[in-house]
PDB file of N, CA and C in Angstrom:
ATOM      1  N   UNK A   1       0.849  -1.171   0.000  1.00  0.00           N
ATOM      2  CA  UNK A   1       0.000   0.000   0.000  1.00  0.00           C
ATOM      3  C   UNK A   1       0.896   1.237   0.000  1.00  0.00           C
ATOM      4  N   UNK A   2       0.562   2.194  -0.617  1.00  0.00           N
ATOM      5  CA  UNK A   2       0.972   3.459  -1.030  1.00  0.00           C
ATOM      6  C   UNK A   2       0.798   4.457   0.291  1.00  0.00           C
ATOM      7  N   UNK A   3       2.271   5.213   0.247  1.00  0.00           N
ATOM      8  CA  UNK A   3       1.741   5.900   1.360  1.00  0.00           C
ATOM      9  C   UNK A   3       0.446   7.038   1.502  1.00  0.00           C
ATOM     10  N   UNK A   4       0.184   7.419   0.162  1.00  0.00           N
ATOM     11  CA  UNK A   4      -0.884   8.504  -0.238  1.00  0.00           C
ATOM     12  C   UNK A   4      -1.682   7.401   0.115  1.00  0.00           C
ATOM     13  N   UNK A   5      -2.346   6.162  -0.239  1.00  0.00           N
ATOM     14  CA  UNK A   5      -3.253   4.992   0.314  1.00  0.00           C
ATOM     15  C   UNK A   5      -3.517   5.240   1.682  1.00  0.00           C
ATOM     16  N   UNK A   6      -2.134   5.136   2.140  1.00  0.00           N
ATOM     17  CA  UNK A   6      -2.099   5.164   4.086  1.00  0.00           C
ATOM     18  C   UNK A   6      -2.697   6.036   4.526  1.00  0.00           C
ATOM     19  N   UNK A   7      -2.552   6.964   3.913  1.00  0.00           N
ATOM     20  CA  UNK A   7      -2.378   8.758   4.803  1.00  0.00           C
ATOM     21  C   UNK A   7      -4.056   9.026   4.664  1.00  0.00           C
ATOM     22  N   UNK A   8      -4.698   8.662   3.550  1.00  0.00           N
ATOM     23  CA  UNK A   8      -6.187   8.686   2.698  1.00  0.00           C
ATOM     24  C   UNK A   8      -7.109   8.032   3.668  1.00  0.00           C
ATOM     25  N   UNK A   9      -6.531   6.797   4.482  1.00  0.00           N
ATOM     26  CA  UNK A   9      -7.217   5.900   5.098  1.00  0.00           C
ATOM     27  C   UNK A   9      -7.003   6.332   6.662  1.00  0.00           C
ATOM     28  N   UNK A  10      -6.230   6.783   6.783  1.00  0.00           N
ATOM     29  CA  UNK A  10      -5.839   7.507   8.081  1.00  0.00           C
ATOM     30  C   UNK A  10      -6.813   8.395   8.643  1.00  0.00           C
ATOM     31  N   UNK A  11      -6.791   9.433   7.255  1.00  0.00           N
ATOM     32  CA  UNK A  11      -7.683  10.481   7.205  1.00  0.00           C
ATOM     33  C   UNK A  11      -9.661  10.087   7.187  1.00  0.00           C
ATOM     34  N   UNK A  12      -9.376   9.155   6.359  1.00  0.00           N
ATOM     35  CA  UNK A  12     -11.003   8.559   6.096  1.00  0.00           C
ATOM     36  C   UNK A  12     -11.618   7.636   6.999  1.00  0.00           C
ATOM     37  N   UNK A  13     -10.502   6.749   7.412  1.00  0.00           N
ATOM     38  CA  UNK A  13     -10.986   5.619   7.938  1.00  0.00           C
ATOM     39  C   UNK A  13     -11.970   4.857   6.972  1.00  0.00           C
ATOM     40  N   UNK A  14     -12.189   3.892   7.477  1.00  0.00           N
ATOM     41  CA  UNK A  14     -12.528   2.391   7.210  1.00  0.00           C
ATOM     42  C   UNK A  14     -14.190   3.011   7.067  1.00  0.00           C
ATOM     43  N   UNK A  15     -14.296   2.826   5.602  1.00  0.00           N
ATOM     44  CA  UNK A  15     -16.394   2.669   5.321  1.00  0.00           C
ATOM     45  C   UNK A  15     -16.590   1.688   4.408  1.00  0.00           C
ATOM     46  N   UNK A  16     -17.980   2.062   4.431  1.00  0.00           N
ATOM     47  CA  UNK A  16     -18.828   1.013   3.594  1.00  0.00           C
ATOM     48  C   UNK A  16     -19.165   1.351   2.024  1.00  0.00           C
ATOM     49  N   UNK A  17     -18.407   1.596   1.318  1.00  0.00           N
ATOM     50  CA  UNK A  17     -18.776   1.463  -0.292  1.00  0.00           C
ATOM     51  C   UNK A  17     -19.993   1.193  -0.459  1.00  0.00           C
ATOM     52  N   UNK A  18     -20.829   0.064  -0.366  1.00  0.00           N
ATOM     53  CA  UNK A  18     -21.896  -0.513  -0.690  1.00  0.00           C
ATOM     54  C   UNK A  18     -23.422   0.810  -0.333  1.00  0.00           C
ATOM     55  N   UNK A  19     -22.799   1.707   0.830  1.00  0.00           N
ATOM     56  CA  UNK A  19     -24.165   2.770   1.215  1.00  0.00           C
ATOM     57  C   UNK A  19     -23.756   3.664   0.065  1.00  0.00           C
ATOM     58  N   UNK A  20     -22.465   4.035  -0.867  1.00  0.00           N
ATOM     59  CA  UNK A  20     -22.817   5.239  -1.549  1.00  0.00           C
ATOM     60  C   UNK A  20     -22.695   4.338  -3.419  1.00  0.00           C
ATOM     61  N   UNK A  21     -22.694   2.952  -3.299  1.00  0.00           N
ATOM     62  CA  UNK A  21     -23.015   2.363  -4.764  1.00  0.00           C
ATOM     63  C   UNK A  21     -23.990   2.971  -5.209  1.00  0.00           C
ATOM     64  N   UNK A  22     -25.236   2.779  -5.070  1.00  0.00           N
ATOM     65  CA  UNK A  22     -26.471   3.606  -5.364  1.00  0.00           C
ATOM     66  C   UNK A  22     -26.095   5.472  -6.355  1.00  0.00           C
ATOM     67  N   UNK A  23     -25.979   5.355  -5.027  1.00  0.00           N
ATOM     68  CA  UNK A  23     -25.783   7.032  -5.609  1.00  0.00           C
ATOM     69  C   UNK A  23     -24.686   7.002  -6.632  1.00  0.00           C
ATOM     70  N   UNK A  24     -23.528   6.308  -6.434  1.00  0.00           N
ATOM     71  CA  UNK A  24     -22.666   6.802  -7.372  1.00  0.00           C
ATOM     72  C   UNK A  24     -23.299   6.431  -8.897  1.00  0.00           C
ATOM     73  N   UNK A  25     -23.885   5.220  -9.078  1.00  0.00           N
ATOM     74  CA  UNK A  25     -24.039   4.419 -10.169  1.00  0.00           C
ATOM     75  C   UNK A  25     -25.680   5.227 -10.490  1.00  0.00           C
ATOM     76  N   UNK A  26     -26.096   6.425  -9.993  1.00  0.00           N
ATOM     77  CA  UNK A  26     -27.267   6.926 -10.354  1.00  0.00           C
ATOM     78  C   UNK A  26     -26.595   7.947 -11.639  1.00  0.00           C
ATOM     79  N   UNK A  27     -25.040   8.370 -10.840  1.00  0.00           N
ATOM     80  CA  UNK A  27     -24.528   9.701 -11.431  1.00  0.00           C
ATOM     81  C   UNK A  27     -23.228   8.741 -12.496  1.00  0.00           C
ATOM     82  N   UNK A  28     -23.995   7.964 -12.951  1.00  0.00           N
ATOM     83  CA  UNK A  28     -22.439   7.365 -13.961  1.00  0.00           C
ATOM     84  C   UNK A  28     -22.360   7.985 -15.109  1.00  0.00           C
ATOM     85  N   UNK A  29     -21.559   8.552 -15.835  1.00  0.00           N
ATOM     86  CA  UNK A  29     -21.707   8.742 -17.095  1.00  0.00           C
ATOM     87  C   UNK A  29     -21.245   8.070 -17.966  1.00  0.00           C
ATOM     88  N   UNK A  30     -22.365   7.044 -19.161  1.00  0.00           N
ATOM     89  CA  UNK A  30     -22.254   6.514 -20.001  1.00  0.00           C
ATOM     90  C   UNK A  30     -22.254   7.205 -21.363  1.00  0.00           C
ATOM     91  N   UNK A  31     -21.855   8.218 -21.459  1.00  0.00           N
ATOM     92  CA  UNK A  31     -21.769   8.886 -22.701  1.00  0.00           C
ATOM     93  C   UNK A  31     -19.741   8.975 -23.109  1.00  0.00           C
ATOM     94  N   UNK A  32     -19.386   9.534 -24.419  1.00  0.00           N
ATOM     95  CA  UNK A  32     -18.409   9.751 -24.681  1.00  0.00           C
ATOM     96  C   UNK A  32     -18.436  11.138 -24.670  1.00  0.00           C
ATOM     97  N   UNK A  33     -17.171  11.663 -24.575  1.00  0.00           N
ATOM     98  CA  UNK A  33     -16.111  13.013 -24.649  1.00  0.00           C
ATOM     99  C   UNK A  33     -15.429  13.097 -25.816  1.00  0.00           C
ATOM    100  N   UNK A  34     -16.406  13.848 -26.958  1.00  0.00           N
ATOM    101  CA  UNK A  34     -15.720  13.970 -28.485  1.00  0.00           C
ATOM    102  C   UNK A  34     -15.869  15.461 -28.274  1.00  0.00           C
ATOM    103  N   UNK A  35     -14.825  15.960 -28.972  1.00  0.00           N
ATOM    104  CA  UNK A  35     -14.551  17.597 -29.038  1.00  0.00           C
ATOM    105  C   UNK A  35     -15.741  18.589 -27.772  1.00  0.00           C
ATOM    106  N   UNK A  36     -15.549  18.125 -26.970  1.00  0.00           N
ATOM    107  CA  UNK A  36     -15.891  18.775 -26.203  1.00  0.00           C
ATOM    108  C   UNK A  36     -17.585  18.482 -25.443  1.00  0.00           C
ATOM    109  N   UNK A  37     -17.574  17.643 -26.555  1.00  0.00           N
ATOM    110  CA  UNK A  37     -19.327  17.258 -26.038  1.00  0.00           C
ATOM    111  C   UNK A  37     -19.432  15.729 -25.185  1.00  0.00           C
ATOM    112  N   UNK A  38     -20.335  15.803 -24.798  1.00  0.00           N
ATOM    113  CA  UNK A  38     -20.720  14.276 -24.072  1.00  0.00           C
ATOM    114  C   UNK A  38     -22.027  13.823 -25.222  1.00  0.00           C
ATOM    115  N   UNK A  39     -21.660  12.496 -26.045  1.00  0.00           N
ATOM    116  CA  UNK A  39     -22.234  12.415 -26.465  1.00  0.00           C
ATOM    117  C   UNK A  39     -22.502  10.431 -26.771  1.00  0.00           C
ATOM    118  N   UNK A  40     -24.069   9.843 -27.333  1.00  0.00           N
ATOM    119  CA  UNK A  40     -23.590   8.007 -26.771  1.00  0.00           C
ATOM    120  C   UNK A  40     -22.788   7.552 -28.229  1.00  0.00           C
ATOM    121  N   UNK A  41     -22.493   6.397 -28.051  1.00  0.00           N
ATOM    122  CA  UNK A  41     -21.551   5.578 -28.959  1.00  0.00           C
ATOM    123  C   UNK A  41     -22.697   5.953 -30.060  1.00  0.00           C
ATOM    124  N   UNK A  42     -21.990   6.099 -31.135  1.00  0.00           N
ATOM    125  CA  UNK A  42     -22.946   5.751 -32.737  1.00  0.00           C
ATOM    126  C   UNK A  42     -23.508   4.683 -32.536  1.00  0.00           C
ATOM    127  N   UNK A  43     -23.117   3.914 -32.368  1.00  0.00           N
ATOM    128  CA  UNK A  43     -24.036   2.737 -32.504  1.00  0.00           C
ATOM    129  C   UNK A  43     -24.693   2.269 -31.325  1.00  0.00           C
ATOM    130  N   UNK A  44     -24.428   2.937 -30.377  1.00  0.00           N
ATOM    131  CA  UNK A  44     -25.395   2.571 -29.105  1.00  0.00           C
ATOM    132  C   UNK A  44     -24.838   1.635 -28.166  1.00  0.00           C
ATOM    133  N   UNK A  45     -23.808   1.070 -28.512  1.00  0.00           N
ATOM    134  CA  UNK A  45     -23.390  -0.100 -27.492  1.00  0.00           C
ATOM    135  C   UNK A  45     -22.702   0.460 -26.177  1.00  0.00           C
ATOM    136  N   UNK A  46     -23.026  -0.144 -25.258  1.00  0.00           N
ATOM    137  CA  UNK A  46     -22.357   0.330 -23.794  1.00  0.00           C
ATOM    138  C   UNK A  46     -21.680  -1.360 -22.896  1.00  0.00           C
ATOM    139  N   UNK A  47     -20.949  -0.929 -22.250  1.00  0.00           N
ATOM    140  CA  UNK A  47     -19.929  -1.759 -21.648  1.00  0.00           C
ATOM    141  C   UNK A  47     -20.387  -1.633 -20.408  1.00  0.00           C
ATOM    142  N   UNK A  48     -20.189  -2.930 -19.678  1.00  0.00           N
ATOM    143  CA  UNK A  48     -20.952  -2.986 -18.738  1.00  0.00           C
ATOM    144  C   UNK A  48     -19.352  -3.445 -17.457  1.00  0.00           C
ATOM    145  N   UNK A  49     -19.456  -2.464 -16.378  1.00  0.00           N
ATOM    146  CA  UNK A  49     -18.271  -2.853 -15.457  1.00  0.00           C
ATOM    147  C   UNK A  49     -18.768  -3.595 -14.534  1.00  0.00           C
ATOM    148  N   UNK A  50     -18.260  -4.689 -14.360  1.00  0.00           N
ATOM    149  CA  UNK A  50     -17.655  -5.611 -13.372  1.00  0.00           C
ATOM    150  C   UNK A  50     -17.104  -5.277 -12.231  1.00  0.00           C
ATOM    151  N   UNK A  51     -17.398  -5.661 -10.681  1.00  0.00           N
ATOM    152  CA  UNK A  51     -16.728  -5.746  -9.815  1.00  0.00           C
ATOM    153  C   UNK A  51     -16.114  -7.168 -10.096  1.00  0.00           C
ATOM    154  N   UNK A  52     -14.978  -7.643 -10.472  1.00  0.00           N
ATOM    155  CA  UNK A  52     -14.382  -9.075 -10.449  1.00  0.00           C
ATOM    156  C   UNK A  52     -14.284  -9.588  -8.963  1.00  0.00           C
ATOM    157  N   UNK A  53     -13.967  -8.847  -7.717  1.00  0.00           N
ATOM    158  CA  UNK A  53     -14.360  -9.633  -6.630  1.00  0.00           C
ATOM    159  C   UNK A  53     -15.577 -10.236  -6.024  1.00  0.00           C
ATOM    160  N   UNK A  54     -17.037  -8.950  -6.809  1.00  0.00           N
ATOM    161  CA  UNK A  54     -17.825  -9.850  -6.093  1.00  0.00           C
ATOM    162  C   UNK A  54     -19.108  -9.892  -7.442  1.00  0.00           C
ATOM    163  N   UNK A  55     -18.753  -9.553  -8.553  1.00  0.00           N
ATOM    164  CA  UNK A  55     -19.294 -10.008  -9.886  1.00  0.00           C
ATOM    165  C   UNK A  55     -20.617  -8.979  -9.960  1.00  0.00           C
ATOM    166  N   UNK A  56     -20.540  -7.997  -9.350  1.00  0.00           N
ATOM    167  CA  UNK A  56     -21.958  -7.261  -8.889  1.00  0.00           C
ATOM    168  C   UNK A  56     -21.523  -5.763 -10.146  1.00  0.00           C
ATOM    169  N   UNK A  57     -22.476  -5.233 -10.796  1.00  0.00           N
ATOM    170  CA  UNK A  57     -22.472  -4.624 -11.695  1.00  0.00           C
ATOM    171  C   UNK A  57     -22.232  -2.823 -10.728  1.00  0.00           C
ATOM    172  N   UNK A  58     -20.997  -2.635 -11.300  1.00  0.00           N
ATOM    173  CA  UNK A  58     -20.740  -1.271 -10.731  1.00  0.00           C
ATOM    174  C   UNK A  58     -20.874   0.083 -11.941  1.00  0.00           C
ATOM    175  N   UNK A  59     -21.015  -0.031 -12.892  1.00  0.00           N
ATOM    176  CA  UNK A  59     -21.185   0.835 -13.618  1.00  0.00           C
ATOM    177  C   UNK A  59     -21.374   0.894 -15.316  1.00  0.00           C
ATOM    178  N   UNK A  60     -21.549   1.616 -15.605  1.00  0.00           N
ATOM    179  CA  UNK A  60     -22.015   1.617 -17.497  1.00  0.00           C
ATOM    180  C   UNK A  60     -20.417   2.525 -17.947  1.00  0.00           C
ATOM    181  N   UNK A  61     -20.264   1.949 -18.933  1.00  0.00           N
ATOM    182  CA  UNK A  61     -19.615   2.825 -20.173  1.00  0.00           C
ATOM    183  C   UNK A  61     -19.936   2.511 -21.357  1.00  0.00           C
ATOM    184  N   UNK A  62     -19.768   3.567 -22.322  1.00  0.00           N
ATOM    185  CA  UNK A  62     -19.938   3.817 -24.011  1.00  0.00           C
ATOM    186  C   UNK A  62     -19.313   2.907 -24.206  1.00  0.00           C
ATOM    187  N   UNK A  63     -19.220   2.083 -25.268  1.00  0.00           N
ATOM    188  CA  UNK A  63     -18.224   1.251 -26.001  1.00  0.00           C
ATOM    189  C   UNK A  63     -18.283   1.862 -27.268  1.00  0.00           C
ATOM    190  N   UNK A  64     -17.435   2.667 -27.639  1.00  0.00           N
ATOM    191  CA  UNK A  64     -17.057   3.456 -28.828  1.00  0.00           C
ATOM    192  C   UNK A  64     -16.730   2.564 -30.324  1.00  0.00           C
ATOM    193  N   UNK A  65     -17.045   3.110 -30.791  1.00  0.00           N
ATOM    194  CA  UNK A  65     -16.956   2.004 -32.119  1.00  0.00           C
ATOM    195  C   UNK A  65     -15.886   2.669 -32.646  1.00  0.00           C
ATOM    196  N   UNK A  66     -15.801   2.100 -33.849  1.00  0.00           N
ATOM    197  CA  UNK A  66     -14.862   2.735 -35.091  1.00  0.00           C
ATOM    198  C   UNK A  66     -14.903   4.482 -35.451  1.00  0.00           C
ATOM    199  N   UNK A  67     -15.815   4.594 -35.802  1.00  0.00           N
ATOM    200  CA  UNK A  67     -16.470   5.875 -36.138  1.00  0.00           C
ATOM    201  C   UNK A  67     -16.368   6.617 -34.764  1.00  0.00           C
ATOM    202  N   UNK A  68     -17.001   6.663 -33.793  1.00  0.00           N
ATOM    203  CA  UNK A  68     -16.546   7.414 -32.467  1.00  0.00           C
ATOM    204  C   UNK A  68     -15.133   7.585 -32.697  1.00  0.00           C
ATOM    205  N   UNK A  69     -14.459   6.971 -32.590  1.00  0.00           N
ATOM    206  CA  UNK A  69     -12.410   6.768 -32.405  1.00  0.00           C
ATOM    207  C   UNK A  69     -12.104   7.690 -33.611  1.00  0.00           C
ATOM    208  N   UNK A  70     -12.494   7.501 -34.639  1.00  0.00           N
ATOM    209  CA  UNK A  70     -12.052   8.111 -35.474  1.00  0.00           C
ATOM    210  C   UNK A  70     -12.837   9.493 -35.039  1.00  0.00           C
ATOM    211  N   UNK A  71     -13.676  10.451 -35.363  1.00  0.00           N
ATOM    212  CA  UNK A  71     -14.564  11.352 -34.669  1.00  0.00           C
ATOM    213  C   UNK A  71     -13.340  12.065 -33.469  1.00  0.00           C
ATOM    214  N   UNK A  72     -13.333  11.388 -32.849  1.00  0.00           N
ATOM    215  CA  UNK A  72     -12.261  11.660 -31.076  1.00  0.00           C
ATOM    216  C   UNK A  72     -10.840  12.428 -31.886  1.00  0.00           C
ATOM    217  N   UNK A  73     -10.145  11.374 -32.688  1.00  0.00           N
ATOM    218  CA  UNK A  73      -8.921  11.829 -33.476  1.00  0.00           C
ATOM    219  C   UNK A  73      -8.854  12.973 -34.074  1.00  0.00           C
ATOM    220  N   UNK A  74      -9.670  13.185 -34.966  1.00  0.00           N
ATOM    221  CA  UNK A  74     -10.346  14.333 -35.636  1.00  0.00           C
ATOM    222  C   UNK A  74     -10.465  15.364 -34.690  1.00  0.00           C
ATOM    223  N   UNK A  75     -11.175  15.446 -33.842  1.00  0.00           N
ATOM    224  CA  UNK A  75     -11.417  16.422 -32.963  1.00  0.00           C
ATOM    225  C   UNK A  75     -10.026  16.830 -32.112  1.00  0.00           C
ATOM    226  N   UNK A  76      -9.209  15.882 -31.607  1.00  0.00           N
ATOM    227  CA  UNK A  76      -8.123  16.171 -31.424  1.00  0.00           C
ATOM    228  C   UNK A  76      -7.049  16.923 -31.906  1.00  0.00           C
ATOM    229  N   UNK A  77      -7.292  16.448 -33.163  1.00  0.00           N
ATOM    230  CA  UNK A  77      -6.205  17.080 -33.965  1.00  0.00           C
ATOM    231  C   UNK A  77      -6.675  18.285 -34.295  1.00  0.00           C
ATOM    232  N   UNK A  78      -7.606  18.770 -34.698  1.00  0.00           N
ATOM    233  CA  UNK A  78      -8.329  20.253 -34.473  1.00  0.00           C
ATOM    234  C   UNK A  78      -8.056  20.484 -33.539  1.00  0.00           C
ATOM    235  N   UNK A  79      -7.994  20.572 -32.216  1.00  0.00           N
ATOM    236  CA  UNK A  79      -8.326  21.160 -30.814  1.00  0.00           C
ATOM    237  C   UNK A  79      -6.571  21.471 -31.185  1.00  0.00           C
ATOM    238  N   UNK A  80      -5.504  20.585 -31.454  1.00  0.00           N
ATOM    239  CA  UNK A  80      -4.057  20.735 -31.106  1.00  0.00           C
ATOM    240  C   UNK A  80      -3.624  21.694 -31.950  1.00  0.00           C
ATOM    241  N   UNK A  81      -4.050  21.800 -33.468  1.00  0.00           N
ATOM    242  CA  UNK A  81      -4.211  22.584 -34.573  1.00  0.00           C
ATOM    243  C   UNK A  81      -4.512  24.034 -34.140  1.00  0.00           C
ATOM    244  N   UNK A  82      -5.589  24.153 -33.713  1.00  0.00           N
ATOM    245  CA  UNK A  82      -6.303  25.793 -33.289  1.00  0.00           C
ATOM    246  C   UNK A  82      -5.975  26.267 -31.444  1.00  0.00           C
ATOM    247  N   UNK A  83      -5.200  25.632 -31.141  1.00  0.00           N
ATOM    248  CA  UNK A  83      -4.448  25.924 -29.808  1.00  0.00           C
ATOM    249  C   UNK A  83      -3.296  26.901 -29.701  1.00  0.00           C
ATOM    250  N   UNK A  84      -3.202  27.284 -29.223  1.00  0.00           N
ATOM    251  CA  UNK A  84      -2.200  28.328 -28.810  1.00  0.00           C
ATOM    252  C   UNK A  84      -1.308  27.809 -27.784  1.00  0.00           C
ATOM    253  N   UNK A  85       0.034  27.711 -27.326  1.00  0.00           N
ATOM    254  CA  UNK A  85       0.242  27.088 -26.277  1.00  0.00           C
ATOM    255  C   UNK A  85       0.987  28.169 -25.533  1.00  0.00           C
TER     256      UNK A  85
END
């Protein structure tokens, strides 16, 4: 364990995850971050997260297709293009 881990747990102490699952997984965002927008996969597909320790569904994500990725690149390279540094 990390001392930033230590110092976090020091500070926090020992809780229960399971009272703020709810809430967190109310506020998930399943959308993508293309040039600036939040917007869903073209094709609609979303990825579904796994807790692997206890197999219990912790959250949604976009699963970006081809077209999203490409879209993202594009937008990137504009954003790096029209930047000023």
């Amino acid at each position: 364990m990390s001392d930033l881990s230590r110092n976090l747990l020091d500070v926090l102490g020992p809780f229960d995850a399971s009272a703020v699952a709810p809430v967190v997984l109310d506020r998930m965002e399943s959308r993508l971050m293309v040039a600036g927008e939040l917007r869903p996969s073209s094709d609609g597909g979303l990825l579904i997260n796994m807790n692997p320790a206890t197999g219990e569904q912790v959250g949604v994500a976009a699963d970006a297709s081809p077209d999203d990725a490409r879209a993202a690149v594009i937008a990137a390279r504009q954003a790096l293009s029209n930047t000023t540094w």
